[in-house]
Structures are given as structure tokens and as C-alpha cells.
N, C-alpha and C. Protein backbone atom coordinates (compact mmCIF):
# COMPACT_ATOMS: atom_id res chain seq x y z
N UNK A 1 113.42 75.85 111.41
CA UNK A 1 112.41 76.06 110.38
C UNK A 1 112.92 77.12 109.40
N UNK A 2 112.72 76.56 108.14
CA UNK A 2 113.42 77.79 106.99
C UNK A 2 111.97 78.83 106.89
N UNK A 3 112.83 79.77 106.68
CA UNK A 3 111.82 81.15 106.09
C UNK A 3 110.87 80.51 104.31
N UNK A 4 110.23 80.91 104.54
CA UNK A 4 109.14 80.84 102.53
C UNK A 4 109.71 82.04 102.44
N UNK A 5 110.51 83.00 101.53
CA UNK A 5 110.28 84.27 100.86
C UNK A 5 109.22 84.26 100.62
N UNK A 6 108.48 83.62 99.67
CA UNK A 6 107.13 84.05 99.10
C UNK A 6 106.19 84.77 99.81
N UNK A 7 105.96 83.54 101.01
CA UNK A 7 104.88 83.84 101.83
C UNK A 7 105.64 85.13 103.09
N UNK A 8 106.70 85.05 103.03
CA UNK A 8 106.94 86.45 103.47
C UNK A 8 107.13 87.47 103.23
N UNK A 9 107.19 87.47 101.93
CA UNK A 9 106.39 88.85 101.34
C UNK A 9 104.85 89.15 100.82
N UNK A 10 104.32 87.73 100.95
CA UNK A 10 102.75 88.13 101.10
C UNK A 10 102.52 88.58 101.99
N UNK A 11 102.89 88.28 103.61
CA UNK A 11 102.25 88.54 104.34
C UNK A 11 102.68 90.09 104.76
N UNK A 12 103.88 90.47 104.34
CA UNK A 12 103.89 91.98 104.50
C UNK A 12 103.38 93.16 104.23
N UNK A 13 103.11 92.42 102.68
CA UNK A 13 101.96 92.86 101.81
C UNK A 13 100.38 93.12 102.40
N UNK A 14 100.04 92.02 102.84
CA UNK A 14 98.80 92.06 103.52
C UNK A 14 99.13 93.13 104.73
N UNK A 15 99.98 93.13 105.61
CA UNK A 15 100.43 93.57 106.63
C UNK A 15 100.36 95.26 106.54
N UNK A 16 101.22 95.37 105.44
CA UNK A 16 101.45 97.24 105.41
C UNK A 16 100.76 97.62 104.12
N UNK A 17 99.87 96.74 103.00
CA UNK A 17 99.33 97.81 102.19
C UNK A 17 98.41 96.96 101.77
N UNK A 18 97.70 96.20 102.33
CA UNK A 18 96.08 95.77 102.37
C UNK A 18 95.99 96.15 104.45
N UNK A 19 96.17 96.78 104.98
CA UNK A 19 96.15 97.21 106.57
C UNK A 19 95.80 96.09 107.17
N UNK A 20 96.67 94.68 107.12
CA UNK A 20 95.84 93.69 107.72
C UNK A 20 96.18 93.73 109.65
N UNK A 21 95.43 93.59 110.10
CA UNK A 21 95.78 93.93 112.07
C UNK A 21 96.53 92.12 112.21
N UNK A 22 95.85 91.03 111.51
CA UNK A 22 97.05 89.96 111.66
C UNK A 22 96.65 89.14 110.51
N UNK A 23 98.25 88.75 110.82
CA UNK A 23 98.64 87.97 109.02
C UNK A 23 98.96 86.59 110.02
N UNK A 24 99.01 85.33 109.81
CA UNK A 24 99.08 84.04 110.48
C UNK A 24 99.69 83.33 108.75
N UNK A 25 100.89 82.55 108.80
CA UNK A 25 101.51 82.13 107.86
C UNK A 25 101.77 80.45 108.08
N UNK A 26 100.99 79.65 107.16
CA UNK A 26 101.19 78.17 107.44
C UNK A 26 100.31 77.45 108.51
N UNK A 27 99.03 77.84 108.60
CA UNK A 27 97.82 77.99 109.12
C UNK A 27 97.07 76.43 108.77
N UNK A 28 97.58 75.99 109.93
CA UNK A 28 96.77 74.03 109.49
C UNK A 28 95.28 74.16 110.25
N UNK A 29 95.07 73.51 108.99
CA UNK A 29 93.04 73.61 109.11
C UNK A 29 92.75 72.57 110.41
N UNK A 30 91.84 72.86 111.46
CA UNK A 30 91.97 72.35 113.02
C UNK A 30 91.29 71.16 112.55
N UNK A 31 90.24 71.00 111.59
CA UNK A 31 88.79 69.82 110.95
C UNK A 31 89.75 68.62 109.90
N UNK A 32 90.83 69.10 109.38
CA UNK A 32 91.00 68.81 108.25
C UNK A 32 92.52 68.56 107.55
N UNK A 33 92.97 68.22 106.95
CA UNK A 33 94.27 67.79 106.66
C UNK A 33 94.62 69.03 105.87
N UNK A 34 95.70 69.57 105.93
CA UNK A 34 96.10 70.58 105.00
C UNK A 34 95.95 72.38 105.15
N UNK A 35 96.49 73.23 104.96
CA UNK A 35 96.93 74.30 105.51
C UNK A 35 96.73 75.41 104.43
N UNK A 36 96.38 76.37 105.06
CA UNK A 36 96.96 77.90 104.33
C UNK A 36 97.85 78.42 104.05
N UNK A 37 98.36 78.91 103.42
CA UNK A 37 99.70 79.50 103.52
C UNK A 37 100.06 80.75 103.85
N UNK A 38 98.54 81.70 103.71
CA UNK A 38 98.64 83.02 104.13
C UNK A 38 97.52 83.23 104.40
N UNK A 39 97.18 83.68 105.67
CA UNK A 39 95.94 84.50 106.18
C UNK A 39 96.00 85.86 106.87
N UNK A 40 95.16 86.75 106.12
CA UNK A 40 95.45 88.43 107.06
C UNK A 40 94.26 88.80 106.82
N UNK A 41 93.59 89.45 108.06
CA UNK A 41 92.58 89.83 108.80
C UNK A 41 92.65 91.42 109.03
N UNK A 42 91.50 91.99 108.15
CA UNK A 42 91.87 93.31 108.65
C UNK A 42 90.50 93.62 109.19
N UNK A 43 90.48 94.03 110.55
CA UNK A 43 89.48 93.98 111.40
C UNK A 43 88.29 95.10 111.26
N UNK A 44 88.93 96.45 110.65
CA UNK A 44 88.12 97.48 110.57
C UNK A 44 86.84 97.14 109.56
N UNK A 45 87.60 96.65 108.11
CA UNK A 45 86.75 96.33 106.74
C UNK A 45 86.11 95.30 107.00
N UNK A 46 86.61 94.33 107.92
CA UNK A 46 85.79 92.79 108.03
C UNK A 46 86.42 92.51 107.02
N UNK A 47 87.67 92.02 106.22
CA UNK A 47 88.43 91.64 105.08
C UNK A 47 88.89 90.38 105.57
N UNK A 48 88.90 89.21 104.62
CA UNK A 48 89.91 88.04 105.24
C UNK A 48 90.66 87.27 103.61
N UNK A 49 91.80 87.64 103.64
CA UNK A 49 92.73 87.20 102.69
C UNK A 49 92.84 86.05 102.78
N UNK A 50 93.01 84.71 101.88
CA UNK A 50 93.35 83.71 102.00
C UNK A 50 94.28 83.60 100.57
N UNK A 51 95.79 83.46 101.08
CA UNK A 51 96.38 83.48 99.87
C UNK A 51 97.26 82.11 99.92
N UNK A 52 97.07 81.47 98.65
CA UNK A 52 98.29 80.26 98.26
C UNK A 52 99.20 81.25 97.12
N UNK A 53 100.29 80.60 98.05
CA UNK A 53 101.73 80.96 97.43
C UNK A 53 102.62 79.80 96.93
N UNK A 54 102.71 80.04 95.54
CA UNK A 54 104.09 78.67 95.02
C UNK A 54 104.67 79.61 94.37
N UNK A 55 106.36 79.26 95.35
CA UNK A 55 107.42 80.13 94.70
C UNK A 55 108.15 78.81 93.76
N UNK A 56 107.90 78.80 92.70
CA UNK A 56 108.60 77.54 91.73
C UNK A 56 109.07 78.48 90.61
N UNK A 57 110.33 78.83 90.69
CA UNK A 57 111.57 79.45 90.34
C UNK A 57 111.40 79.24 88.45
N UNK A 58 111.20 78.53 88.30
CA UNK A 58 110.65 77.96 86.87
C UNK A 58 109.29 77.53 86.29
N UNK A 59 109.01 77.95 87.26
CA UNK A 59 107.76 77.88 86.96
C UNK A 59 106.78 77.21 87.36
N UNK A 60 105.34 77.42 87.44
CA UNK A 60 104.45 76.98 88.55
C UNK A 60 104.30 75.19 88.06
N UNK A 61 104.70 73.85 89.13
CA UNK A 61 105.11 72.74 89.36
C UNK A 61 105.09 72.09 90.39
N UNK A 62 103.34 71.92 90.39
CA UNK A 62 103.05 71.30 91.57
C UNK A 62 102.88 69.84 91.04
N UNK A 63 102.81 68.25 91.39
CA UNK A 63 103.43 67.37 90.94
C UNK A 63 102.86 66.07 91.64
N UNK A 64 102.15 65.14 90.94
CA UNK A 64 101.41 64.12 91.50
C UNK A 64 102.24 63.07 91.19
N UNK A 65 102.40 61.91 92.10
CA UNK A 65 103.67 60.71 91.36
C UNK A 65 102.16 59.78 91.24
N UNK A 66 102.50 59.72 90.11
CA UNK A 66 101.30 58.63 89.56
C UNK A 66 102.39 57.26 88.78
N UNK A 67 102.37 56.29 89.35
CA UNK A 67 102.88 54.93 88.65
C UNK A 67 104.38 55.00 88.42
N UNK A 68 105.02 55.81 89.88
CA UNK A 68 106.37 56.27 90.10
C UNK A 68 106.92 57.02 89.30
N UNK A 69 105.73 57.88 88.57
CA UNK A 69 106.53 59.14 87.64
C UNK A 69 105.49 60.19 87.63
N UNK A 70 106.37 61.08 87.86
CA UNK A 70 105.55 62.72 88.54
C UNK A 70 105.20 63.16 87.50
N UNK A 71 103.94 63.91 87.75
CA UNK A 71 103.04 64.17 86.31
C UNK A 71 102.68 65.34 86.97
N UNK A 72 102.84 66.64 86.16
CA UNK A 72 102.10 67.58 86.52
C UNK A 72 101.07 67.97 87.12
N UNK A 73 100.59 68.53 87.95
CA UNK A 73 99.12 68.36 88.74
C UNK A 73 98.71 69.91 89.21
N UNK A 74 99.37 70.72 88.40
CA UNK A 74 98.45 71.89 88.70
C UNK A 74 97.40 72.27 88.82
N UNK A 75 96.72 72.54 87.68
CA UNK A 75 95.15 72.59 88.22
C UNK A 75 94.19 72.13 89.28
N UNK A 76 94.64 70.75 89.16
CA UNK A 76 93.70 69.62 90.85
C UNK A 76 94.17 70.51 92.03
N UNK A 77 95.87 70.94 92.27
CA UNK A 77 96.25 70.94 93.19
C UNK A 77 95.92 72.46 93.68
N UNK A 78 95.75 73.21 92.35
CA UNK A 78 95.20 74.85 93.33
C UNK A 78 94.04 74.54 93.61
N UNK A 79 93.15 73.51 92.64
CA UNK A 79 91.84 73.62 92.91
C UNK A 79 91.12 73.11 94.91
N UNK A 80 92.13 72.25 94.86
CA UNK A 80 91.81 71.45 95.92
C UNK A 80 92.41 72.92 97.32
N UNK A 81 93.42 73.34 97.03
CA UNK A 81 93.94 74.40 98.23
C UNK A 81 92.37 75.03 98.17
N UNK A 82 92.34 75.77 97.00
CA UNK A 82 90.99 76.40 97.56
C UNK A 82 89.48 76.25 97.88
N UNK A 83 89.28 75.18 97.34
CA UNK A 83 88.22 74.14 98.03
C UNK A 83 88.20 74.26 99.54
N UNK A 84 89.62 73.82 99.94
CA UNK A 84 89.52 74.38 101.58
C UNK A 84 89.78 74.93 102.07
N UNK A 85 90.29 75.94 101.30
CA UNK A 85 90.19 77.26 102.00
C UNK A 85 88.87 77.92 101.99
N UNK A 86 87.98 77.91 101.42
CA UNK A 86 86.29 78.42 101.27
C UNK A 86 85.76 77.96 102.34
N UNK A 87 86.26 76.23 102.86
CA UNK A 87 85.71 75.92 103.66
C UNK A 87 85.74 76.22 104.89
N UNK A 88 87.31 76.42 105.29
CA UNK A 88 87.77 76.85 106.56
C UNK A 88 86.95 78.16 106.86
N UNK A 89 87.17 79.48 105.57
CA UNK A 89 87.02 80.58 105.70
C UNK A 89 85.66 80.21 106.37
N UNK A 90 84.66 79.68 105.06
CA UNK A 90 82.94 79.83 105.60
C UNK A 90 82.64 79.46 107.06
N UNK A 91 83.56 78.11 107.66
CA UNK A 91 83.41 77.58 108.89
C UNK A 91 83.73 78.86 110.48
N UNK A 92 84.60 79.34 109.73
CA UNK A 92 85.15 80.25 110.70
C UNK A 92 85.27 81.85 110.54
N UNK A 93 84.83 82.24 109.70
CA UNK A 93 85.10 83.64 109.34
C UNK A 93 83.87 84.17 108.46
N UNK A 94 82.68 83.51 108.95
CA UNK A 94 81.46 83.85 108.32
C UNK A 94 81.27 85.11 108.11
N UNK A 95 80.98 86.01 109.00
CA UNK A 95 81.04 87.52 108.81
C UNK A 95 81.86 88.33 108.21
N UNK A 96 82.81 87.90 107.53
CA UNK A 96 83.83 88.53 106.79
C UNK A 96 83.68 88.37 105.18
N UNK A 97 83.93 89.62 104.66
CA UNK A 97 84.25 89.12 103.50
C UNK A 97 85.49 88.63 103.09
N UNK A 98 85.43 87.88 102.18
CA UNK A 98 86.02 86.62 101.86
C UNK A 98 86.71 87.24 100.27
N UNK A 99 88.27 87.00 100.45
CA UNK A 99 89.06 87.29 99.03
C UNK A 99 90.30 86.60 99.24
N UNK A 100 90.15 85.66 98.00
CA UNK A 100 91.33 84.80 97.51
C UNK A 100 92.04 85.14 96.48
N UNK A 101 93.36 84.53 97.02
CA UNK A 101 94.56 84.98 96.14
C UNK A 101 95.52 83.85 95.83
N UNK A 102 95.88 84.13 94.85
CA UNK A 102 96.92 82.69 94.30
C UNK A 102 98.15 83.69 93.80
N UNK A 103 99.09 83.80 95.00
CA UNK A 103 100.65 84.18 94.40
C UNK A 103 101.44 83.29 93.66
N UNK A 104 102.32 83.90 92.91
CA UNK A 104 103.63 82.95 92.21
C UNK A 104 104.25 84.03 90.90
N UNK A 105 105.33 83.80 91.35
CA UNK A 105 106.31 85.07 90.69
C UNK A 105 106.74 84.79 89.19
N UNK A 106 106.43 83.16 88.82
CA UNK A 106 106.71 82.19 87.34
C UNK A 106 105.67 81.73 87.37
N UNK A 107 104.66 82.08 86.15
CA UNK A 107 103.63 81.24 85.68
C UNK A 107 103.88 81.03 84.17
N UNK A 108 104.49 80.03 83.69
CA UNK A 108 104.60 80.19 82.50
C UNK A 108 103.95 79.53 81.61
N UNK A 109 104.05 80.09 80.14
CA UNK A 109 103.19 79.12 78.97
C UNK A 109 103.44 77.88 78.64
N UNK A 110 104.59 77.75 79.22
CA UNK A 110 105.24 76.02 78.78
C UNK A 110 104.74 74.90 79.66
N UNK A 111 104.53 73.64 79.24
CA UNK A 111 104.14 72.74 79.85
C UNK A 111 102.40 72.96 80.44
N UNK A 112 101.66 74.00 79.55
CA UNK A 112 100.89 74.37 80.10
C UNK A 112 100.27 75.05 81.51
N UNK A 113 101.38 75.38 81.92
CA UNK A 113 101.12 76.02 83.63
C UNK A 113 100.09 77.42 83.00
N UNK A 114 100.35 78.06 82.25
CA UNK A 114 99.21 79.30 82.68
C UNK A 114 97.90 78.98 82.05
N UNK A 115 97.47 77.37 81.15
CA UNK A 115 96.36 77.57 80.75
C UNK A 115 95.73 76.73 81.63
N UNK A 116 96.45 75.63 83.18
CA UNK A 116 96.09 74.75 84.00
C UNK A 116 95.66 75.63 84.89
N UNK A 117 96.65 77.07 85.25
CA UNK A 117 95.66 77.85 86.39
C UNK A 117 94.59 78.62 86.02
N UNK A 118 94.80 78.68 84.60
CA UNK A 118 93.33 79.89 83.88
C UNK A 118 92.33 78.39 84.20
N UNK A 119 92.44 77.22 83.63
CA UNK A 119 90.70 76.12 83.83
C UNK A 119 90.76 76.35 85.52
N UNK A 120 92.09 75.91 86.40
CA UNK A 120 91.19 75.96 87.92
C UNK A 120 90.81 76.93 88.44
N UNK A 121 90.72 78.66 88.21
CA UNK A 121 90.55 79.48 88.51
C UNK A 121 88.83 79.15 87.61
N UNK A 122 88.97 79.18 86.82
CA UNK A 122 87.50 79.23 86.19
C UNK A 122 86.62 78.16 86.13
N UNK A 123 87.15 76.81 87.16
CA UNK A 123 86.00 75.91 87.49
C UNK A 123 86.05 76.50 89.01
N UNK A 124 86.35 77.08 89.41
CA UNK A 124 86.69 77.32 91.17
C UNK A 124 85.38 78.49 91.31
N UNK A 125 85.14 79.03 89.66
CA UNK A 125 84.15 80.62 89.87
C UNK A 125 83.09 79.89 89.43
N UNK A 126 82.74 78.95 88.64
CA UNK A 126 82.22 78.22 88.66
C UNK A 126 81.25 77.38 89.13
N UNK A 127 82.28 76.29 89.18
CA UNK A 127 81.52 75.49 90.53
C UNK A 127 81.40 75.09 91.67
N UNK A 128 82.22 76.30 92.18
CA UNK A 128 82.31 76.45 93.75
C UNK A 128 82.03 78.44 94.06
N UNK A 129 81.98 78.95 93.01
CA UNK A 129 81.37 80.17 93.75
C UNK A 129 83.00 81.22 94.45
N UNK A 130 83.92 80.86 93.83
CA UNK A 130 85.20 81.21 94.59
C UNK A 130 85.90 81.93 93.00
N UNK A 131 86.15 83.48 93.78
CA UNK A 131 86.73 84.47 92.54
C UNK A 131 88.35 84.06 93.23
N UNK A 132 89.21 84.22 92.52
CA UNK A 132 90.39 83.96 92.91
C UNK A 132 91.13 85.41 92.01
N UNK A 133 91.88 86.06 92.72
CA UNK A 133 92.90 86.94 92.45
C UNK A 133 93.96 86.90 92.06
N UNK A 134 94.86 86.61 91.05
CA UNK A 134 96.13 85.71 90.71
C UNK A 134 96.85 87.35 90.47
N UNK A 135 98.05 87.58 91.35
CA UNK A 135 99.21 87.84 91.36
C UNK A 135 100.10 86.80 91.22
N UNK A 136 100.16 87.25 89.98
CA UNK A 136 101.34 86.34 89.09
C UNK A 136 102.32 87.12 88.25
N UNK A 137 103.33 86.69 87.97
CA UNK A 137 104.38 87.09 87.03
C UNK A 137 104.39 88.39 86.83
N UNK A 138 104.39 89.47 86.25
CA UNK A 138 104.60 91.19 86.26
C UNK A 138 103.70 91.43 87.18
N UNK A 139 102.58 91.31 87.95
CA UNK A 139 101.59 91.52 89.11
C UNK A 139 102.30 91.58 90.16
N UNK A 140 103.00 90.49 90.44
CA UNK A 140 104.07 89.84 91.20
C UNK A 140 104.78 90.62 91.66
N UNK A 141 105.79 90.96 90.72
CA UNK A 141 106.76 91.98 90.99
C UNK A 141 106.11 93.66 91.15
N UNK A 142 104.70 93.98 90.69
CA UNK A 142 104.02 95.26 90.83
C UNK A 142 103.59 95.56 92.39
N UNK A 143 103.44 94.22 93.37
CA UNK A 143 102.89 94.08 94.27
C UNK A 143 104.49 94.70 95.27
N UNK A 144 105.58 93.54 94.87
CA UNK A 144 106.64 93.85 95.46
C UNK A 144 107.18 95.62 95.27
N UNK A 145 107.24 96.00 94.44
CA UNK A 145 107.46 97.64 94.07
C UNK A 145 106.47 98.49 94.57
N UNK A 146 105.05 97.82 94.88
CA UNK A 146 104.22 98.76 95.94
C UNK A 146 104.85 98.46 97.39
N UNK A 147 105.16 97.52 97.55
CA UNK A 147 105.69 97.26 99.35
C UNK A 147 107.09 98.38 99.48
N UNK A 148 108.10 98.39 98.42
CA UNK A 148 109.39 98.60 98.18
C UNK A 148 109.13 100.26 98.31
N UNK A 149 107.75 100.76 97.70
CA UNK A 149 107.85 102.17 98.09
C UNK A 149 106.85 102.51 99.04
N UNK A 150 106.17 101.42 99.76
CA UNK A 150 105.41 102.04 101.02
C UNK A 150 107.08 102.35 101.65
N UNK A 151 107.76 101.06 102.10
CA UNK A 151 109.00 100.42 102.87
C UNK A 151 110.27 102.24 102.68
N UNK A 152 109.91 102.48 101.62
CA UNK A 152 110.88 103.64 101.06
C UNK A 152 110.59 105.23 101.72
N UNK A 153 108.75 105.20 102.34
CA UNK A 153 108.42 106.47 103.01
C UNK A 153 108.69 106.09 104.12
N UNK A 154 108.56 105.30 104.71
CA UNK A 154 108.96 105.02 106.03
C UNK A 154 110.22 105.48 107.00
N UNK A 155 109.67 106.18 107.89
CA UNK A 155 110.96 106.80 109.12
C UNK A 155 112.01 106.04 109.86
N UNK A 156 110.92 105.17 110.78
CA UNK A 156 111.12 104.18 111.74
C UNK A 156 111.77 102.71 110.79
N UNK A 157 112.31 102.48 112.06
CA UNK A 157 112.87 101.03 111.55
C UNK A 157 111.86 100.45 111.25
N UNK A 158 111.44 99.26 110.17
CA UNK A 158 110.48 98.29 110.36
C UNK A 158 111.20 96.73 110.88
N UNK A 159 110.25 96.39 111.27
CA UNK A 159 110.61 95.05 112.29
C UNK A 159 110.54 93.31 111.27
N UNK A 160 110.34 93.99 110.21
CA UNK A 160 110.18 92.47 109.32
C UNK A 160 111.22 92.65 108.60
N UNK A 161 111.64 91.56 108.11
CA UNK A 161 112.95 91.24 107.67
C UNK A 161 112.58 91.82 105.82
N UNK A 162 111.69 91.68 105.18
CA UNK A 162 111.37 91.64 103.75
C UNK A 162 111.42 93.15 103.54
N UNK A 163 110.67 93.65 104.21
CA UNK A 163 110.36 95.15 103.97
C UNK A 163 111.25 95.88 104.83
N UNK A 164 111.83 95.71 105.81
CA UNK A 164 113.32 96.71 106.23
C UNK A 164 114.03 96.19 105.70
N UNK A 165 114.82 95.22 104.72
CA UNK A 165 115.31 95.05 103.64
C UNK A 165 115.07 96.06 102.10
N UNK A 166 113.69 96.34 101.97
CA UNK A 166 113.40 97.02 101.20
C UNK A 166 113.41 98.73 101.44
N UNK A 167 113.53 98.85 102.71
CA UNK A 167 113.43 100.61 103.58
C UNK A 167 115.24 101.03 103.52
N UNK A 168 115.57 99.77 104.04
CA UNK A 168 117.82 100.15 103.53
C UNK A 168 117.51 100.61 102.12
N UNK A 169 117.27 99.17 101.76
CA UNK A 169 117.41 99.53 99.77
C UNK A 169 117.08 101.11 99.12
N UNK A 170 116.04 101.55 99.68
CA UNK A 170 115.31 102.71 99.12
C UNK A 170 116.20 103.79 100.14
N UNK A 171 116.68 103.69 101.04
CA UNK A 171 117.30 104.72 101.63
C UNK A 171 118.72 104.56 100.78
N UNK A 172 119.05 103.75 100.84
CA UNK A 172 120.65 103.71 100.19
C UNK A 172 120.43 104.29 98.85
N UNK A 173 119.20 104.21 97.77
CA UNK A 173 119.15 104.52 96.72
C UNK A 173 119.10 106.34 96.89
N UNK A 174 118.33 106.60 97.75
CA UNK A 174 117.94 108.03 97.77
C UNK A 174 119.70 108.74 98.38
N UNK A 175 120.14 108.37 99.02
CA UNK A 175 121.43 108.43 98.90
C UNK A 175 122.59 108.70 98.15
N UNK A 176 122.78 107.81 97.54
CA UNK A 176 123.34 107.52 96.21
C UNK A 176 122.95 108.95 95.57
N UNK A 177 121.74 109.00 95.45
CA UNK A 177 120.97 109.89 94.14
C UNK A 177 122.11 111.30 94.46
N UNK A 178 121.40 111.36 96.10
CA UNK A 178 121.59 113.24 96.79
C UNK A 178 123.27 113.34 96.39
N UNK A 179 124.17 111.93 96.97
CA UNK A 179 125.18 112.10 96.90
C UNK A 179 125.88 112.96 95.58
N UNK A 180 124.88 111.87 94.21
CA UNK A 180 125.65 112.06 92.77
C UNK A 180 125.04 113.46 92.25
N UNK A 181 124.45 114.18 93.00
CA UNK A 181 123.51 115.74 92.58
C UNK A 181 124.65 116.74 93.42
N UNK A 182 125.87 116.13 94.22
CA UNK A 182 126.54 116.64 94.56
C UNK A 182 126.57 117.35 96.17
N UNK A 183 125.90 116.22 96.81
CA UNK A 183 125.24 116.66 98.30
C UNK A 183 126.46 116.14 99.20
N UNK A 184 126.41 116.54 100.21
CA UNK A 184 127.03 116.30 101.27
C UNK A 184 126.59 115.53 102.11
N UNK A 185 126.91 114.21 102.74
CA UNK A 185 126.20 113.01 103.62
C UNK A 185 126.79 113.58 104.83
């Protein structure tokens, strides 16, 4: 099974700076066809994250083959993730409050991708009652630079691959720095 980057740095995210106690990644609905991609539970607040993640490198390109030629399908296709995700959540996580998130690191103006997720975000508040949180594009990377300097105070090894990736990085940088101020390693 390959790693998602995406969703593994959501869920670290949720993990070390939303305090989630568990993050569950690729979460198939038990009633229903189709999955989560990120869920984290933080038990103290009663908090329950439900985040879709599309890492599409060029940009957000999710893709319906209609009459053997793929036609863009953004909007239907977040709309429909979170349709069931409201549902799962309400079915199972009644007592919690409830906050959705739509990651993706490329949302761009071309081909219409950022004005397909601005209508499904705003029929989703709409006519289903569902606020959606979009970390997208500079958010994106603001989210990653908050993990990069929790990951950077940190003593102890961390045990996830995304963020002790990011705890070397920030140690090697602070390094570097002491070294070029003329320090002794």
C-alpha cells in the first residue's frame, strides 16, 4: 500500500496541533459505499474532523468519463464526499461537534477549479447545513509551516514519518544558523 502525502500530513496536523487522541486515514463508511480520507477525534473538546484531501499537483481534477471522455466533475464530486460524510458523522458521532475540511495544496483559477469548489462549498452551507473549511493553496502551505514549527520545538524523536522529517529539517536549520554565527558543534 503506497503512503497519500496529503493525507499524511493532515493527519499529523490533526494529530499534534488540532490535539486529536485518534486520527483513522481511509475510513470506509460500514452503511455505504465510499470513504473518508481523514478522521481525528479529539476526545477532551468532543471535536470530530472530517477532512477530504486531493493532492492534484496541477490542480484540483476530479473527473467523470461521460461518453468515453472525462469531463471535469469537481463540484458533484466534493459535494457528494461531503454529503457522506455529514451522514456517517450524524450516524455515529452525534455528540460531537462536527467540522469539515477540504485540503488541496493546487486550487486553481483555470478550468474553473476555484469557482467549482466556491458553488459546492456554498450549496453544501446551503442545502445541507455543512460549513466546510478549505485549506487550500497558501492555507495549505500555512498549515504545513505550523506543523514544521510545532515539529521544530520538539525534544524527543517523533514517530511519524511527515513531522520527524520536519523536526531533522528544523534541527539541521538551527544548526547551520549556530554553526554560521561561528559556534562550535
Amino acid at each position: 500500500m503506497s503512503i497519500n502525502v496529503g493525507e499524511e500530513i493532515v493527519s499529523e496536523y490533526l494529530r499534534y496541533i488540532k490535539s486529536c487522541d485518534f486520527v483513522e486515514k481511509n475510513l470506509h463508511f460500514p452503511d455505504s459505499q465510499g470513504e473518508l480520507d481523514v478522521l481525528g477525534i479529539n476526545l477532551e473538546k468532543k471535536i470530530i474532523y472530517a477532512c477530504e484531501v486531493a493532492i492534484h499537483i496541477r490542480g484540483l481534477q476530479y473527473v467523470k468519463n461521460i461518453g468515453g471522455k472525462n469531463s471535469i466533475n469537481n463540484k458533484n464530486k466534493i459535494k457528494e464526499k461531503f454529503i457522506r460524510d455529514k451522514e456517517f458523522l450524524k450516524r455515529y458521532f452525534s455528540g460531537y461537534k462536527h467540522v469539515y475540511m477540504f485540503w488541496s495544496p493546487v486550487v486553481g483559477k483555470g478550468r474553473n477549479q476555484e469557482g467549482q469548489l466556491k458553488e459546492a462549498v456554498n450549496e453544501l452551507k446551503n442545502e445541507h447545513d455543512i460549513d466546510i473549511e478549505l485549506i487550500i493553496n497558501q492555507k495549505f502551505l500555512e498549515c504545513i509551516e505550523e506543523l514544521r514549527k510545532y515539529a521544530g520545538k520538539q525534544k524527543n524523536n517523533i514517530d511519524t514519518p511527515i513531522t520527524r522529517f520536519l523536526q531533522i529539517e528544523e534541527h539541521l536549520k538551527r544548526t547551520r544558523r549556530h554553526k554560521n554565527k561561528g559556534g562550535k558543534l
